[in-house]
N, C-alpha and C. Protein backbone atom coordinates (compact mmCIF):
# COMPACT_ATOMS: atom_id res chain seq x y z
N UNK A 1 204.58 108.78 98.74
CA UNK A 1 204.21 110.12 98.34
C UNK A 1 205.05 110.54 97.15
N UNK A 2 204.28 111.40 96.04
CA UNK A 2 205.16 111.35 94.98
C UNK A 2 205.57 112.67 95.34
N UNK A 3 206.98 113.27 94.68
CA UNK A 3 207.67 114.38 94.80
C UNK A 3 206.84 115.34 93.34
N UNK A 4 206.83 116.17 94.23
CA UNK A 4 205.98 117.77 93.37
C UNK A 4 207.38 118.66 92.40
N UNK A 5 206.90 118.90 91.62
CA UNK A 5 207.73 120.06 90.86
C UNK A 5 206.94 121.37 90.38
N UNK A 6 207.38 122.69 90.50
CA UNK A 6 206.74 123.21 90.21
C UNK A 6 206.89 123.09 88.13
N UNK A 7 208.41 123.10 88.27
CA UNK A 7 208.27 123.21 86.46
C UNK A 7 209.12 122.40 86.05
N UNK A 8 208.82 122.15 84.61
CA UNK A 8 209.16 120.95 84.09
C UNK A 8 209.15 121.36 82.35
N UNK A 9 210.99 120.79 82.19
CA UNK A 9 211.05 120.95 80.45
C UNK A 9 211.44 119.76 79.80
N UNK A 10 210.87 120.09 79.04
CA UNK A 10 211.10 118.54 78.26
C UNK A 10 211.97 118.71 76.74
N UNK A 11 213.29 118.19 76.41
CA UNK A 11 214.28 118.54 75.61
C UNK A 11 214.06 116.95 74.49
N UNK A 12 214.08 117.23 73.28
CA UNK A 12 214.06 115.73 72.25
C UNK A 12 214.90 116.54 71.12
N UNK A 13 216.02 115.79 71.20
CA UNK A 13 217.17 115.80 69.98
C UNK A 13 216.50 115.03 69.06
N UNK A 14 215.53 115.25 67.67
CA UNK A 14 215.65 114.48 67.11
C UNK A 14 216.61 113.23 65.99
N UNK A 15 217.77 114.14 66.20
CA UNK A 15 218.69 113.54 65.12
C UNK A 15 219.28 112.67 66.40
N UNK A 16 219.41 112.68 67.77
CA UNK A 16 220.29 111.82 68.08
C UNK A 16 219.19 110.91 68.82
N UNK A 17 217.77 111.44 68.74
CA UNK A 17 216.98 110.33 68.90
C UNK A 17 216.90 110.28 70.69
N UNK A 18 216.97 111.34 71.20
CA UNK A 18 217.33 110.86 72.73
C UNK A 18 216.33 111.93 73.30
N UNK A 19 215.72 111.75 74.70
CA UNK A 19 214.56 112.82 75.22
C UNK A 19 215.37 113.01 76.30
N UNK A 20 215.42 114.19 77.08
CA UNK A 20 215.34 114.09 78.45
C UNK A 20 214.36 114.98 79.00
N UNK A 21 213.82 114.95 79.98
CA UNK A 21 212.70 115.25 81.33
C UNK A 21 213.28 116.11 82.51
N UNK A 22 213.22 117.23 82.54
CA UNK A 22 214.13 117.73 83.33
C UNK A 22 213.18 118.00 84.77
N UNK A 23 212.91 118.55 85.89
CA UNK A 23 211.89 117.77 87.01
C UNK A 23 213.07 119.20 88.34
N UNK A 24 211.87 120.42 88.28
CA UNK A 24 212.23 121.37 89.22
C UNK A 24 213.76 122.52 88.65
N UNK A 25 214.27 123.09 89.67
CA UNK A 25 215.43 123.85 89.25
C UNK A 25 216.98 123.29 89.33
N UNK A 26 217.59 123.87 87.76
CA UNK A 26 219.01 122.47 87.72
C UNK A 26 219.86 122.75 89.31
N UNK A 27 220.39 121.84 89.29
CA UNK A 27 221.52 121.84 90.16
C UNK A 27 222.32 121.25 89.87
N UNK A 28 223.38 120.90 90.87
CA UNK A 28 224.42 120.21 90.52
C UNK A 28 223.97 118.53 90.54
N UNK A 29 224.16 117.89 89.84
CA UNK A 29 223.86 116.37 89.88
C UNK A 29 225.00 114.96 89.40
N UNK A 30 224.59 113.93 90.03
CA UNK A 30 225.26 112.90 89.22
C UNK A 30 224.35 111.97 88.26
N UNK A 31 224.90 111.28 87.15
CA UNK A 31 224.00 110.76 86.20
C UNK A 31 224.60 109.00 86.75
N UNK A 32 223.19 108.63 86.39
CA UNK A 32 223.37 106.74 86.73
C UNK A 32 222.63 106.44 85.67
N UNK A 33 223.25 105.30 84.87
CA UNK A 33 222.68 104.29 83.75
C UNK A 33 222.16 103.19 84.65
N UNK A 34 220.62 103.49 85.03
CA UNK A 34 219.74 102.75 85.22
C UNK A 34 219.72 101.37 84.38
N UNK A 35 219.38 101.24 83.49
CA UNK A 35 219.58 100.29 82.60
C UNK A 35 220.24 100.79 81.02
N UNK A 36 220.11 99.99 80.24
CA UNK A 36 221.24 100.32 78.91
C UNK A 36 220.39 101.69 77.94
N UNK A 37 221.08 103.14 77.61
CA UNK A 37 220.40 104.10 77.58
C UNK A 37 219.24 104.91 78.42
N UNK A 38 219.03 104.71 79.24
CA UNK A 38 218.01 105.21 80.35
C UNK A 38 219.26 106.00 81.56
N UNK A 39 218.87 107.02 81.79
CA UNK A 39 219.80 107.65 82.91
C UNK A 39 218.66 108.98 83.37
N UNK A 40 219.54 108.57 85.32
CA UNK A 40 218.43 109.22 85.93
C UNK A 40 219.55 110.28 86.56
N UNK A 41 219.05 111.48 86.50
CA UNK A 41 220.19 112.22 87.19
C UNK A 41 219.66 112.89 88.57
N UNK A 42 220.33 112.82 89.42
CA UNK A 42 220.00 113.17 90.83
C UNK A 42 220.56 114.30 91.69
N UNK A 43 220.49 115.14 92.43
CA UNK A 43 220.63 116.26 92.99
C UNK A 43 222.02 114.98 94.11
N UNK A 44 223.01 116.00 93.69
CA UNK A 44 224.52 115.68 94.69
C UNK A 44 224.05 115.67 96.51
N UNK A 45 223.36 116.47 96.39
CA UNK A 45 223.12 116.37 98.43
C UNK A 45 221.78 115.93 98.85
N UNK A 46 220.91 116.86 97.53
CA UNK A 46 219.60 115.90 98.30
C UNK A 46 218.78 114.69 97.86
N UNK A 47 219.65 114.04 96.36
CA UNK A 47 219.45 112.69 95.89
C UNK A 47 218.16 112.94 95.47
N UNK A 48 217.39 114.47 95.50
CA UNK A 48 215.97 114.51 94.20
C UNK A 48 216.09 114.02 92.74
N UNK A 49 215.36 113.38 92.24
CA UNK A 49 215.23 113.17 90.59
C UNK A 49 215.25 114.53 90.19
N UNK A 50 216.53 114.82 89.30
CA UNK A 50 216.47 116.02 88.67
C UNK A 50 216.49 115.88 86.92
N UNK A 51 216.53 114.70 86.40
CA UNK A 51 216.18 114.64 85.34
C UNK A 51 215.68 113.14 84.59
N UNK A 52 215.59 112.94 83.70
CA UNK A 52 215.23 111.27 82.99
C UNK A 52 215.83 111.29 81.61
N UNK A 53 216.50 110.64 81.12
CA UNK A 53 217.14 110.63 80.00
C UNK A 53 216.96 109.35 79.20
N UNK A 54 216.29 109.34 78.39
CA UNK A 54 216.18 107.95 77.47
C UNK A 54 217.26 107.83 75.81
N UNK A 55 217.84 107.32 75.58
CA UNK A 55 218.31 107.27 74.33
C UNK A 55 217.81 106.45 73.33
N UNK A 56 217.67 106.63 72.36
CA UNK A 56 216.76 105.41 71.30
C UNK A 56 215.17 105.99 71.38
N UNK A 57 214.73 107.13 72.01
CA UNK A 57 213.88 107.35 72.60
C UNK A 57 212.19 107.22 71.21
N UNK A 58 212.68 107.21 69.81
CA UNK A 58 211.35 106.74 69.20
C UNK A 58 210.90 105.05 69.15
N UNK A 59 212.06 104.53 69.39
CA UNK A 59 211.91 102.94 69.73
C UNK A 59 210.86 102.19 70.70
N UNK A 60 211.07 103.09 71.66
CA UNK A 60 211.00 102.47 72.69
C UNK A 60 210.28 103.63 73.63
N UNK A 61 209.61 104.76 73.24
CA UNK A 61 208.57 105.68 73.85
C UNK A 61 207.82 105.10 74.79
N UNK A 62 207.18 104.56 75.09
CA UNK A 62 206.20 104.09 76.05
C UNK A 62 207.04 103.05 77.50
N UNK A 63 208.39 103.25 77.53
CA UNK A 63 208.98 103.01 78.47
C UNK A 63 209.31 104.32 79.25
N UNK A 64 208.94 106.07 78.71
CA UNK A 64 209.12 106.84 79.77
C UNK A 64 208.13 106.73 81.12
N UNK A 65 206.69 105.92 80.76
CA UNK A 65 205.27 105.94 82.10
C UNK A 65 206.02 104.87 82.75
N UNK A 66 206.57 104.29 82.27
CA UNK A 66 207.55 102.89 83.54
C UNK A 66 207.73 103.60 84.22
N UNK A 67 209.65 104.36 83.59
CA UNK A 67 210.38 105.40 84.57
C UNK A 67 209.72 106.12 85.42
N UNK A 68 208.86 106.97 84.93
CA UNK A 68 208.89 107.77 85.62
C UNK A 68 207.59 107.27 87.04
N UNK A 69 207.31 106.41 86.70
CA UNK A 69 206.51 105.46 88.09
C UNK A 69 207.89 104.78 88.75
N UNK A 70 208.60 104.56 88.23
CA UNK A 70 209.49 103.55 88.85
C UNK A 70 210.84 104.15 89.84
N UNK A 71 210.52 105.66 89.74
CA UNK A 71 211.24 106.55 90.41
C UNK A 71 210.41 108.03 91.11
N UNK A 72 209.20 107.38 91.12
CA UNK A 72 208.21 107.98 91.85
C UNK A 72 208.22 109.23 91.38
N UNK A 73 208.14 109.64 90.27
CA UNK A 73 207.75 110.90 89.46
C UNK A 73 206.36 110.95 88.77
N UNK A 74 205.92 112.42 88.52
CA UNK A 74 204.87 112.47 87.74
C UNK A 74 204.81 113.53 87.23
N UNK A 75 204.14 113.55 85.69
CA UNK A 75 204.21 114.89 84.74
C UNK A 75 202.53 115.24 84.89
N UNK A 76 202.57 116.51 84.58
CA UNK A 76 201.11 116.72 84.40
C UNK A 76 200.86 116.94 83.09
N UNK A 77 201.13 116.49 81.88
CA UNK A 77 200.64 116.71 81.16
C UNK A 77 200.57 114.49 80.26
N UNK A 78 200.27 114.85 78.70
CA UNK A 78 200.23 113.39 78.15
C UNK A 78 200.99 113.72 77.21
N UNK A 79 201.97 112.77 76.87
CA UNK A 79 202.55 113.05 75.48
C UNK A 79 202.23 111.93 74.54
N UNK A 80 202.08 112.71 73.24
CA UNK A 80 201.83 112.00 72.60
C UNK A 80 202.76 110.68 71.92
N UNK A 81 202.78 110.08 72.65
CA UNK A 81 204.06 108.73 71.72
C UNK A 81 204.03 108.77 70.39
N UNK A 82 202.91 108.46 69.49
CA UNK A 82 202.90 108.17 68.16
C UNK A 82 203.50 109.14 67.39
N UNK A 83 204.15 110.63 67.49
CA UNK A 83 204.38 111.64 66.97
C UNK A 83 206.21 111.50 66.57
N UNK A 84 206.78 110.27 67.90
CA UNK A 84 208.16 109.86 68.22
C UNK A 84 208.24 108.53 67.35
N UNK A 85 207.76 108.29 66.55
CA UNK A 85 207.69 106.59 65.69
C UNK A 85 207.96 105.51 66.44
N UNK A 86 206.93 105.79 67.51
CA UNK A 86 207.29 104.30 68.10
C UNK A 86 205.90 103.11 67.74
């Protein structure tokens, strides 16, 4: 079953090239380097996905539909990749 959010912001530094996905209301969390630039940050007590963080993020755009399947998330909307130069 995938986890529901009611709201969802989406932050892109373009100068440092990095997105993050933020997924319900902040809390307190810890961040894990999933793999090299990718970090998933998680709610301290109840271990919810509270955010997705990619770095390099025009490189390599079309690795956020992995993540966010691969940690049982879902956005309702489409973004456009090609707009990020990937």
């Amino acid at each position: 079953m995938k986890e529901e959010h009611n709201t969802y912001d989406i932050y892109y530094d373009e100068k440092a090239d990095f997105l993050e996905v933020f997924f319900g209301e902040p809390s307190k969390s810890i961040a894990d380097e999933i793999e090299e630039g990718i970090f998933i940050r998680r709610d301290e007590k109840t271990n919810e996905v509270k955010s997705i963080g990619i770095l390099s993020f025009g490189k390599r755009a079309s690795i956020l539909k992995e993540i966010l399947k691969r940690v049982n998330m879902n956005l309702p909307l489409e973004i456009n990749l090609a707009s990020f130069g990937n």
